[in-house]
PDB file of N, CA and C in Angstrom:
ATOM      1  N   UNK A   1       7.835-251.760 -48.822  1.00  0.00           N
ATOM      2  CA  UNK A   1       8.980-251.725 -47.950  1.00  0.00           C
ATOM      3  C   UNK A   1       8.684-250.743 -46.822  1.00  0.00           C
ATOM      4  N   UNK A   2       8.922-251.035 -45.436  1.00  0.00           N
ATOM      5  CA  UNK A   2       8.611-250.213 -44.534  1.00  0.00           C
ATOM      6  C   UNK A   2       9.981-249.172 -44.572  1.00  0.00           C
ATOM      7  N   UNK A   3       9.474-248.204 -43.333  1.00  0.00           N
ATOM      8  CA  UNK A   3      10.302-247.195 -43.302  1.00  0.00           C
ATOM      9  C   UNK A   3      11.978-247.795 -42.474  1.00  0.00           C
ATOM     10  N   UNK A   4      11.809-248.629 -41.792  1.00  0.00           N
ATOM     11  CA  UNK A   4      13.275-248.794 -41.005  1.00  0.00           C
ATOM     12  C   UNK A   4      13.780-249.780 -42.423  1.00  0.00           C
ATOM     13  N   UNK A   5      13.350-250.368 -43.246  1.00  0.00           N
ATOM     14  CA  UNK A   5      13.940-251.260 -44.288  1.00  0.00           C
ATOM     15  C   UNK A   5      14.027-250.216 -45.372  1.00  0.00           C
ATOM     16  N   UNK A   6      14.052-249.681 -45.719  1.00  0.00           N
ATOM     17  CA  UNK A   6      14.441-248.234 -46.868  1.00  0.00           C
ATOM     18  C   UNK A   6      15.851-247.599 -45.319  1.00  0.00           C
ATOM     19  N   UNK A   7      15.421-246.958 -45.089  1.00  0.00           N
ATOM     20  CA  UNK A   7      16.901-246.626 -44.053  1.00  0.00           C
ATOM     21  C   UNK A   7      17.962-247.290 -44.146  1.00  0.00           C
ATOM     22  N   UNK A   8      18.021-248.678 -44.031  1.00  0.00           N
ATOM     23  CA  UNK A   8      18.530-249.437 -43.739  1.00  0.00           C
ATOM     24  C   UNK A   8      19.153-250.143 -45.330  1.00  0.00           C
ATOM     25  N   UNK A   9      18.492-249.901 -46.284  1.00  0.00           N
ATOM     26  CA  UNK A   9      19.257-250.272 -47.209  1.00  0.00           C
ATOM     27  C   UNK A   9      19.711-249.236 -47.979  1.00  0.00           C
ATOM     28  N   UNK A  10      19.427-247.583 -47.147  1.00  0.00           N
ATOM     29  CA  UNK A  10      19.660-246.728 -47.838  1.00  0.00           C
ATOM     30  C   UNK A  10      21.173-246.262 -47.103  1.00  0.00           C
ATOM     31  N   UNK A  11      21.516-246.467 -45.910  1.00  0.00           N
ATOM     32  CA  UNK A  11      22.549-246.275 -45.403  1.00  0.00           C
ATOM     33  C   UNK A  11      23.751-247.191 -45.623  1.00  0.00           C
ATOM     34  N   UNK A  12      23.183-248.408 -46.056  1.00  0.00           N
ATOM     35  CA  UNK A  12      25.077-248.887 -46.085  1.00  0.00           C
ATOM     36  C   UNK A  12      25.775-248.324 -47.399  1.00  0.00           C
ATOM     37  N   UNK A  13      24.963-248.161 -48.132  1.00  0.00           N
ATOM     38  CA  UNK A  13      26.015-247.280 -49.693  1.00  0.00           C
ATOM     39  C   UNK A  13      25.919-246.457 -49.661  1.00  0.00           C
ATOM     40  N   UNK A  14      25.005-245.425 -48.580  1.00  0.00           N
ATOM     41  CA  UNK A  14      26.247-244.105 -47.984  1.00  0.00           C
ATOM     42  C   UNK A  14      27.594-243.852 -47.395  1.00  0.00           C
ATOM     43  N   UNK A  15      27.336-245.663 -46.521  1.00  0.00           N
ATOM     44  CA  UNK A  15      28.600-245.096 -45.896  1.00  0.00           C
ATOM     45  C   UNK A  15      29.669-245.949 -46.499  1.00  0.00           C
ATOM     46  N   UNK A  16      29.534-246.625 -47.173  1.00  0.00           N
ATOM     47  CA  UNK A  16      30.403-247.221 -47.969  1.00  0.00           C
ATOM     48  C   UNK A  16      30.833-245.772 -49.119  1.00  0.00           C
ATOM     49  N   UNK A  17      30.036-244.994 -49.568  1.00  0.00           N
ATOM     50  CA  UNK A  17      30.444-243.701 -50.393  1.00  0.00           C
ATOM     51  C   UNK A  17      31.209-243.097 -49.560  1.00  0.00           C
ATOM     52  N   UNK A  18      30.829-242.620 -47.788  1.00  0.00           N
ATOM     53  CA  UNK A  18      31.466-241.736 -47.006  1.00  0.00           C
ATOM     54  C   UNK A  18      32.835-242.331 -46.972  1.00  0.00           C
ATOM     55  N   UNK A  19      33.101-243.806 -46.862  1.00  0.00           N
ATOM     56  CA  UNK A  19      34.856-244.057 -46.627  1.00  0.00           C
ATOM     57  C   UNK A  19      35.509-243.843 -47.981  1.00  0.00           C
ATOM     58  N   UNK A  20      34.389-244.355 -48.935  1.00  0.00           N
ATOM     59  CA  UNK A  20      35.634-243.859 -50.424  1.00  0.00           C
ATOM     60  C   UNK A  20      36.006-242.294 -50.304  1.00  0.00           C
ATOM     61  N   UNK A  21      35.491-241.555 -49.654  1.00  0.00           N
ATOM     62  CA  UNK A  21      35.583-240.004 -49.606  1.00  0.00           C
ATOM     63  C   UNK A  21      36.758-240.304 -49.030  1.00  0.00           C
ATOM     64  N   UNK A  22      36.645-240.726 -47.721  1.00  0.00           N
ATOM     65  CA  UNK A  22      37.353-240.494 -46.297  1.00  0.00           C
ATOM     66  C   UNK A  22      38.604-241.240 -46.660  1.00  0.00           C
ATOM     67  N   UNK A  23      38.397-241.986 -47.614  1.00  0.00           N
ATOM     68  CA  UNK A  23      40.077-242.656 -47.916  1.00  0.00           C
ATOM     69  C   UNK A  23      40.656-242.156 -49.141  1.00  0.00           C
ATOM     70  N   UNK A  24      40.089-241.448 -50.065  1.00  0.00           N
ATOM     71  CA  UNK A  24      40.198-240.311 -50.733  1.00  0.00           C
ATOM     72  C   UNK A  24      40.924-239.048 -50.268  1.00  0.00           C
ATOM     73  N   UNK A  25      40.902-238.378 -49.181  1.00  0.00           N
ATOM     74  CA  UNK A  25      41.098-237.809 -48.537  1.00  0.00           C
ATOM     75  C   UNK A  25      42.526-237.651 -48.001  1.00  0.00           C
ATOM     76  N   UNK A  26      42.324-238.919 -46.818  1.00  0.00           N
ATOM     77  CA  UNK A  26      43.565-239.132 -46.414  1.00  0.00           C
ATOM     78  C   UNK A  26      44.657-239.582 -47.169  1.00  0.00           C
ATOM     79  N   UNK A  27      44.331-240.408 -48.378  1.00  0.00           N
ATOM     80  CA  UNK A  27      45.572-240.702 -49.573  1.00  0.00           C
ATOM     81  C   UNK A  27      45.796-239.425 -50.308  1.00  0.00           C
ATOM     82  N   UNK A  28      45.457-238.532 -50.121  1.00  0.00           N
ATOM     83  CA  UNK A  28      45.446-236.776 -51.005  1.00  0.00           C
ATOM     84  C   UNK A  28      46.689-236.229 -49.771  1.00  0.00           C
ATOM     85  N   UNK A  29      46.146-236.492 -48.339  1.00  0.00           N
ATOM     86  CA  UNK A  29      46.637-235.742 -47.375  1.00  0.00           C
ATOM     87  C   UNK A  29      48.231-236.361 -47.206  1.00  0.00           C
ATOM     88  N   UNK A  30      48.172-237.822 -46.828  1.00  0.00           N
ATOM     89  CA  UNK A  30      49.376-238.412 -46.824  1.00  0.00           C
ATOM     90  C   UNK A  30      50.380-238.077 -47.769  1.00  0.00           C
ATOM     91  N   UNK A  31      50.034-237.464 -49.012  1.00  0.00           N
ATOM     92  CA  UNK A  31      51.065-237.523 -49.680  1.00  0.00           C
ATOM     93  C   UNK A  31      51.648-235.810 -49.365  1.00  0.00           C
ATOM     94  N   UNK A  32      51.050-235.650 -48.522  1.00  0.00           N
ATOM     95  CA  UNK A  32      51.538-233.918 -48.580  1.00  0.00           C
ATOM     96  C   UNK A  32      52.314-234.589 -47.127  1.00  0.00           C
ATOM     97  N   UNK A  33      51.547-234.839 -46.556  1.00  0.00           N
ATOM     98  CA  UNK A  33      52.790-235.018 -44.986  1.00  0.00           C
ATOM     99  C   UNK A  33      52.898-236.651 -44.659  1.00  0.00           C
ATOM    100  N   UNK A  34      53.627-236.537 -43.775  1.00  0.00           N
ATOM    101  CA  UNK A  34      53.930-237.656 -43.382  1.00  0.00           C
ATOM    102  C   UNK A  34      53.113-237.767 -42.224  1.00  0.00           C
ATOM    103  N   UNK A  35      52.187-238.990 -41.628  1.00  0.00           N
ATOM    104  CA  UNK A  35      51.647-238.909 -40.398  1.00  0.00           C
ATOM    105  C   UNK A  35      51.745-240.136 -39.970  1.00  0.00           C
ATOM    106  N   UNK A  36      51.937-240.747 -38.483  1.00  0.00           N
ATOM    107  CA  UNK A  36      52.063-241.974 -37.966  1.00  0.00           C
ATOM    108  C   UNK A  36      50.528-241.894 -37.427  1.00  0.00           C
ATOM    109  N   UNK A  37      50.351-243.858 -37.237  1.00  0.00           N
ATOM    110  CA  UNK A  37      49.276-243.979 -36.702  1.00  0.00           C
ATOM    111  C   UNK A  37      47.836-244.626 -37.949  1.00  0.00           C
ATOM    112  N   UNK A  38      46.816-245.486 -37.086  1.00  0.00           N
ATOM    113  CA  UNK A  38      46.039-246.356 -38.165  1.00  0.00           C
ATOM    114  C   UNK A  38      45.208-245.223 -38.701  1.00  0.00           C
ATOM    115  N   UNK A  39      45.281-245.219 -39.856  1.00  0.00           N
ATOM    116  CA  UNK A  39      44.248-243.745 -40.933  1.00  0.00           C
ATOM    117  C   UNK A  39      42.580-244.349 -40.480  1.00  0.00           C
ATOM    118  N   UNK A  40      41.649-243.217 -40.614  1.00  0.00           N
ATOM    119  CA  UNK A  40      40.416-243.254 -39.948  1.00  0.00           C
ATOM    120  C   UNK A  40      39.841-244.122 -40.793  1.00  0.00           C
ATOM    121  N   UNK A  41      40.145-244.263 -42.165  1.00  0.00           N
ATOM    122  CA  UNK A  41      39.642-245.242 -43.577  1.00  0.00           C
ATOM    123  C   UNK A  41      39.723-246.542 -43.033  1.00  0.00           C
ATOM    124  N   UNK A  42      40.909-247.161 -42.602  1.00  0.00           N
ATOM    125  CA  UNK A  42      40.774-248.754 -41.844  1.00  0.00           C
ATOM    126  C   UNK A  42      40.327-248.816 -40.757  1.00  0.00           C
ATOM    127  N   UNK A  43      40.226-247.421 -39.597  1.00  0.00           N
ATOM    128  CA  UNK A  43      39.545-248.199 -38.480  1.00  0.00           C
ATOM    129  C   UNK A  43      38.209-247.923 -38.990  1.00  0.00           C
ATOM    130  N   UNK A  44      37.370-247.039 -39.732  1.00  0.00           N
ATOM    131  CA  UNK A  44      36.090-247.350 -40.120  1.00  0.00           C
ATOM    132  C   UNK A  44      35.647-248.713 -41.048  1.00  0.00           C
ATOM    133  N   UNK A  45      36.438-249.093 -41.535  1.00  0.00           N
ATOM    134  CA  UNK A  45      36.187-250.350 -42.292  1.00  0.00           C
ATOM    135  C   UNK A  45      36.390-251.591 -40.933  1.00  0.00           C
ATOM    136  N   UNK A  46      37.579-251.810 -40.235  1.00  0.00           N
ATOM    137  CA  UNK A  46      37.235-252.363 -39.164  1.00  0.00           C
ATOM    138  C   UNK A  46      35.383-252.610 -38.590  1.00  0.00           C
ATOM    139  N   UNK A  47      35.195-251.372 -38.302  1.00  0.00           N
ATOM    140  CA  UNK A  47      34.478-251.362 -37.242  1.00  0.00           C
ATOM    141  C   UNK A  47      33.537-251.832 -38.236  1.00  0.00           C
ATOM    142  N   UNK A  48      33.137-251.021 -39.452  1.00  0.00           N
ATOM    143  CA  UNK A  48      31.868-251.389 -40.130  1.00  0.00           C
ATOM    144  C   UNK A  48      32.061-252.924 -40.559  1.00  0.00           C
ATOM    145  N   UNK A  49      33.273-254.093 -40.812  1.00  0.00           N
ATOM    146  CA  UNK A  49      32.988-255.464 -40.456  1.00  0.00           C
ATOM    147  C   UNK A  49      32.485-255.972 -39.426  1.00  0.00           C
ATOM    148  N   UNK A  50      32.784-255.550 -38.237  1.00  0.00           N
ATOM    149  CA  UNK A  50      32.322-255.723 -36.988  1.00  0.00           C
ATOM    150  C   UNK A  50      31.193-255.954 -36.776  1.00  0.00           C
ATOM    151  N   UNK A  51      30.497-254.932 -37.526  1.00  0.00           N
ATOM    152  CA  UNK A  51      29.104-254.881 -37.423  1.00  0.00           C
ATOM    153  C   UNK A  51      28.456-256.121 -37.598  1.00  0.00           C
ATOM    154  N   UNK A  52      28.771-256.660 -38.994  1.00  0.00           N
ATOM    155  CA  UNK A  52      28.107-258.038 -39.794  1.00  0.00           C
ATOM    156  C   UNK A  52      28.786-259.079 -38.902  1.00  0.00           C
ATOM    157  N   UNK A  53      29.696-259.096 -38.830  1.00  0.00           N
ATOM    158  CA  UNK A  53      30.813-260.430 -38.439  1.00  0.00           C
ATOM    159  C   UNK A  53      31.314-260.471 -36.571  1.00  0.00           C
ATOM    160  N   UNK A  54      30.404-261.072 -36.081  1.00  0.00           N
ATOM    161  CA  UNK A  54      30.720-261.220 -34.977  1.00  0.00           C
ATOM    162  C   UNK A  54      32.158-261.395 -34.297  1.00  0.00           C
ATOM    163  N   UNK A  55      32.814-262.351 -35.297  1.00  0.00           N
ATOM    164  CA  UNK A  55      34.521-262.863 -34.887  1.00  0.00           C
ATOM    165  C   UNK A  55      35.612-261.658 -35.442  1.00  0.00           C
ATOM    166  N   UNK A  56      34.809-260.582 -36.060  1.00  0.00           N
ATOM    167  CA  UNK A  56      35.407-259.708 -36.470  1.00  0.00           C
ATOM    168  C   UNK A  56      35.639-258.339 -34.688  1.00  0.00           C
ATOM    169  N   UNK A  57      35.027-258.428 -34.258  1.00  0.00           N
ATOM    170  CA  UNK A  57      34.808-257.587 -32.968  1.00  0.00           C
ATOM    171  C   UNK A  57      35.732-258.170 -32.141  1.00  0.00           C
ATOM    172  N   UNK A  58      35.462-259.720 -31.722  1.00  0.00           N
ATOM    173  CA  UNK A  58      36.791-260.419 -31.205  1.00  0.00           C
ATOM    174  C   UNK A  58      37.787-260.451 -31.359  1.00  0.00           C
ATOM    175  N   UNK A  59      38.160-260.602 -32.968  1.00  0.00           N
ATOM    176  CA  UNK A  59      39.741-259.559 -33.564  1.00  0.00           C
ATOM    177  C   UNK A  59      39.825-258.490 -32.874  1.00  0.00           C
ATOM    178  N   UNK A  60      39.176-257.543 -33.100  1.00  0.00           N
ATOM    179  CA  UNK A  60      39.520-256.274 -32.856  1.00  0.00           C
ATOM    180  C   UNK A  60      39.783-255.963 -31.162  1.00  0.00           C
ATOM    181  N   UNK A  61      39.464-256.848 -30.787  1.00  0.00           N
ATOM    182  CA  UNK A  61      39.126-257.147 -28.879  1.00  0.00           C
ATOM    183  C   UNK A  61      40.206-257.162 -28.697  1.00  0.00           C
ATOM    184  N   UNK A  62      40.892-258.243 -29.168  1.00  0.00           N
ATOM    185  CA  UNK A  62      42.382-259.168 -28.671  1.00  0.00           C
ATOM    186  C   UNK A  62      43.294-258.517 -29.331  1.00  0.00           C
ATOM    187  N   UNK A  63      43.415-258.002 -30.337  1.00  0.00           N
ATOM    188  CA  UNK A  63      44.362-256.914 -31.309  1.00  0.00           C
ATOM    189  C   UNK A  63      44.893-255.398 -30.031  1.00  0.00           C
ATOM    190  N   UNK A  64      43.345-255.100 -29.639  1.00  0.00           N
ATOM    191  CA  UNK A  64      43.191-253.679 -28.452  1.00  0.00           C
ATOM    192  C   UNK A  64      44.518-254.644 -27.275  1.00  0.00           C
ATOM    193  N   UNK A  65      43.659-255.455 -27.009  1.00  0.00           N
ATOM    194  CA  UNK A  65      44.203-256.068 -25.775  1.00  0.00           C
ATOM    195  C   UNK A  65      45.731-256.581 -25.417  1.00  0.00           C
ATOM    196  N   UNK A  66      46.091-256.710 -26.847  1.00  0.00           N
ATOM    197  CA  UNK A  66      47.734-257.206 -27.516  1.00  0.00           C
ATOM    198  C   UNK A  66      48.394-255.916 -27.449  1.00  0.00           C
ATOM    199  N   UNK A  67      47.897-254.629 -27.770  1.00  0.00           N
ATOM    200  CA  UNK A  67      48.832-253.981 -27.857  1.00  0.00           C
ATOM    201  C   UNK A  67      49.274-253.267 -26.624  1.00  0.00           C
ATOM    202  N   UNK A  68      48.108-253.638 -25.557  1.00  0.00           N
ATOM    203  CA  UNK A  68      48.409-252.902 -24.349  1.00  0.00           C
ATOM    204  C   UNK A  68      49.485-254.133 -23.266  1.00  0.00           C
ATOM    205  N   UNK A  69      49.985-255.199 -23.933  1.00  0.00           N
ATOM    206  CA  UNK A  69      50.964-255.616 -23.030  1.00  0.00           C
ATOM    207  C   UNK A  69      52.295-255.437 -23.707  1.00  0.00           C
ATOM    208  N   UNK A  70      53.628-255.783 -22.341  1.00  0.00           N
ATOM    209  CA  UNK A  70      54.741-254.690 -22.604  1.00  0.00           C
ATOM    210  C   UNK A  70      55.081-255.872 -23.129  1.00  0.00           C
ATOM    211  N   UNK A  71      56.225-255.693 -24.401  1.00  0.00           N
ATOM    212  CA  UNK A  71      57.119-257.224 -24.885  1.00  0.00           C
ATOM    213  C   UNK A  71      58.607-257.082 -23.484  1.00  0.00           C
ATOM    214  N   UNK A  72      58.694-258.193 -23.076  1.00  0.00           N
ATOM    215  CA  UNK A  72      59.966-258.473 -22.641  1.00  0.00           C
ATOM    216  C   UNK A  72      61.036-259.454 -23.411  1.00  0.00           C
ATOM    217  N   UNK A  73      62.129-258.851 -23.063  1.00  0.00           N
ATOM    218  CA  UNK A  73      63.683-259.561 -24.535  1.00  0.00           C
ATOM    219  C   UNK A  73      63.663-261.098 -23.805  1.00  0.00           C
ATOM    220  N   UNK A  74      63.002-261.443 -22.954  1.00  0.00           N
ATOM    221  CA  UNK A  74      63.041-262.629 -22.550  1.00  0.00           C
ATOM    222  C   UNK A  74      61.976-263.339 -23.330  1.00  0.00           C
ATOM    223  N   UNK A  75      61.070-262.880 -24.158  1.00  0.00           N
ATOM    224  CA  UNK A  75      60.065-264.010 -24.944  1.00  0.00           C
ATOM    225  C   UNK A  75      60.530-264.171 -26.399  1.00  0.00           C
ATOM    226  N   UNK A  76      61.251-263.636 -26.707  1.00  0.00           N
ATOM    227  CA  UNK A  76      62.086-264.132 -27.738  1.00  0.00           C
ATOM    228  C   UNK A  76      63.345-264.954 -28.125  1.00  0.00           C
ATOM    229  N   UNK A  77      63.870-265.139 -28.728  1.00  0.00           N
ATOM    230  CA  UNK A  77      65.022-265.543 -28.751  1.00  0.00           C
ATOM    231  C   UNK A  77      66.225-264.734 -28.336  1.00  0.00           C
ATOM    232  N   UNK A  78      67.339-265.915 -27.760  1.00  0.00           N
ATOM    233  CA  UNK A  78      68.580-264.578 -26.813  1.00  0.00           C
ATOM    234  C   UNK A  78      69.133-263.942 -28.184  1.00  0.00           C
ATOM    235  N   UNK A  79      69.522-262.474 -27.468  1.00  0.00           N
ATOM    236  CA  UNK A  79      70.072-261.789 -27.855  1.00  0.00           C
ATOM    237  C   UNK A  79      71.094-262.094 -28.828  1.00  0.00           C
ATOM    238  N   UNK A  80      71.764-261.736 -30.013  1.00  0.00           N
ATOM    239  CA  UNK A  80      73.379-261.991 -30.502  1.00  0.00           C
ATOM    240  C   UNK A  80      73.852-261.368 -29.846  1.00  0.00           C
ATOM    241  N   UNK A  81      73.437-260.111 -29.225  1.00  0.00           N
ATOM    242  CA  UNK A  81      74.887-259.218 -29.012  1.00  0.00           C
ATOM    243  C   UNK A  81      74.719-258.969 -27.220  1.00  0.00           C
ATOM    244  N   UNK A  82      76.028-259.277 -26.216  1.00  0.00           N
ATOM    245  CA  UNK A  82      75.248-258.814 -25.072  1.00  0.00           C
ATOM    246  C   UNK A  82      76.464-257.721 -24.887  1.00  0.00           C
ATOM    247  N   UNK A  83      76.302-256.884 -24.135  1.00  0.00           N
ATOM    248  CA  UNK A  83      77.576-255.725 -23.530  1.00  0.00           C
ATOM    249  C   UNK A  83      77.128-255.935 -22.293  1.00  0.00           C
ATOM    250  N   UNK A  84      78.540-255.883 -21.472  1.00  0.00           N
ATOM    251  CA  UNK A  84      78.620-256.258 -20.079  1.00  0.00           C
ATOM    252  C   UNK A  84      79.769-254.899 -19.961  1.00  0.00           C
ATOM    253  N   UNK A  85      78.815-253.696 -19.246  1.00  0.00           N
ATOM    254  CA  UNK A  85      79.739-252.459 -19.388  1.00  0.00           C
ATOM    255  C   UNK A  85      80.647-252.680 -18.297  1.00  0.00           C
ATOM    256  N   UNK A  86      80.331-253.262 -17.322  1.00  0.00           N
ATOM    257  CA  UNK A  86      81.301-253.643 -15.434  1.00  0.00           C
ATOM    258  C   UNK A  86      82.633-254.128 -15.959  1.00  0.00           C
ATOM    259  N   UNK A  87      82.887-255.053 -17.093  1.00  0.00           N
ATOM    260  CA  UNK A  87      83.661-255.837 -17.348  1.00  0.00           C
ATOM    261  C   UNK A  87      84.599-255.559 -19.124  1.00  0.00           C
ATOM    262  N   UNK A  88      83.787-254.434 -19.682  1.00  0.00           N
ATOM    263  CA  UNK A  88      84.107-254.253 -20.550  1.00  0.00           C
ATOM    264  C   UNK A  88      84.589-255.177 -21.577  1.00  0.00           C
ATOM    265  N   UNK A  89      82.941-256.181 -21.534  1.00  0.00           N
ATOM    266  CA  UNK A  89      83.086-257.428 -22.524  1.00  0.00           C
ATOM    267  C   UNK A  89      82.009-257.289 -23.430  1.00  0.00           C
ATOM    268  N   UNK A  90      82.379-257.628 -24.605  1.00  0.00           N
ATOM    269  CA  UNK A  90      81.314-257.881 -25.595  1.00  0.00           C
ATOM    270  C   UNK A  90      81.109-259.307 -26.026  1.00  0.00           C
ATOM    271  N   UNK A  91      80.158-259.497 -25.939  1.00  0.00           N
ATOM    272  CA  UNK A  91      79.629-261.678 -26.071  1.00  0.00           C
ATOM    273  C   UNK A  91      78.788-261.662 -27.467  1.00  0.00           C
ATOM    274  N   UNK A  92      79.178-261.871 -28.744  1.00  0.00           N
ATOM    275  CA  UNK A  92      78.713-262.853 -29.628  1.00  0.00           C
ATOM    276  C   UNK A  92      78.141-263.442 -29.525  1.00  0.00           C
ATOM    277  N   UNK A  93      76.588-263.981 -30.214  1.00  0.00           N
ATOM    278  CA  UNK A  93      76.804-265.288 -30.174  1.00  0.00           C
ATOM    279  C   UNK A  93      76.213-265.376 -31.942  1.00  0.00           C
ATOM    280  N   UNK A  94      77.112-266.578 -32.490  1.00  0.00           N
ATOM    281  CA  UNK A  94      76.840-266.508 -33.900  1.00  0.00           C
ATOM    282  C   UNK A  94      75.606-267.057 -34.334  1.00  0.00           C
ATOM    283  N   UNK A  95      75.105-266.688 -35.210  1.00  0.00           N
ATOM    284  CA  UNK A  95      73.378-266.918 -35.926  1.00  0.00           C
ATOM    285  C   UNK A  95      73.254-268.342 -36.042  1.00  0.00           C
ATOM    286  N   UNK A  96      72.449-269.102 -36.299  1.00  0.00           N
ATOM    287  CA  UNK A  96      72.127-270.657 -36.188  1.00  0.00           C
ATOM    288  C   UNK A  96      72.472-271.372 -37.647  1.00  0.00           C
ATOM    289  N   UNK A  97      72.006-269.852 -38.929  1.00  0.00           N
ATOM    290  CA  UNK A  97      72.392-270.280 -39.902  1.00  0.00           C
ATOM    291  C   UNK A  97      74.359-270.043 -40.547  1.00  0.00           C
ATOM    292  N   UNK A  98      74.576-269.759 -39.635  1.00  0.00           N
ATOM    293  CA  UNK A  98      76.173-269.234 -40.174  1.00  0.00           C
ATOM    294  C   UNK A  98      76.353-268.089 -40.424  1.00  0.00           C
ATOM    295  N   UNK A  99      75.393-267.392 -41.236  1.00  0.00           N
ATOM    296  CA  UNK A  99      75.430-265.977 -41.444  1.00  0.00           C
ATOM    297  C   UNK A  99      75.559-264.843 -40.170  1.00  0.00           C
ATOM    298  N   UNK A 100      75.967-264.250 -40.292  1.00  0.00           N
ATOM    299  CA  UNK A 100      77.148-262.803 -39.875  1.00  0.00           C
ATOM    300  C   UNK A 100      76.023-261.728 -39.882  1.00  0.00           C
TER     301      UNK A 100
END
């Protein structure tokens, strides 16, 4: 076995050991505080699919790219509730299934 093929099969079950640490870690830490935001354990597993899986990078492309546009209340369905403060009206409109 040459030297870049020993490296190379010597590093992925390091770093597959380094995230069991690293998610070890942060499940120790989380339970002491509360923290928002994706834990470093899934975006390293992310990325290290990425690596192997080409359509896995493209996820992660369009996921980046999704979160940087704004939602407008116009791409969803209308509102139930509208307030019209000028007029001091409130507009209903009842659910499709009947329910309240």
């Amino acid at each position: 076995m040459s030297t870049p093929e020993l490296i190379l099969s010597l590093s992925i079950p390091g770093w597959v050991i380094l995230l069991v640490a690293v998610a070890l870690y942060e499940l120790r830490r989380s339970k002491r505080q509360r923290r928002t935001g994706t834990p470093l354990s899934a975006t390293f597993i992310d990325e290290f699919t990425a690596t192997f899986y080409g359509s896995k990078r493209q996820e992660l492309d369009n996921r980046a790219s999704q979160s940087l546009l704004r939602e407008e209340d116009s791409d969803g369905a209308p509102p139930w509730l509208g307030i019209d403060l000028d007029r001091r009206v409130v507009h209903l409109r009842p659910d499709a299934s009947g329910d309240y």
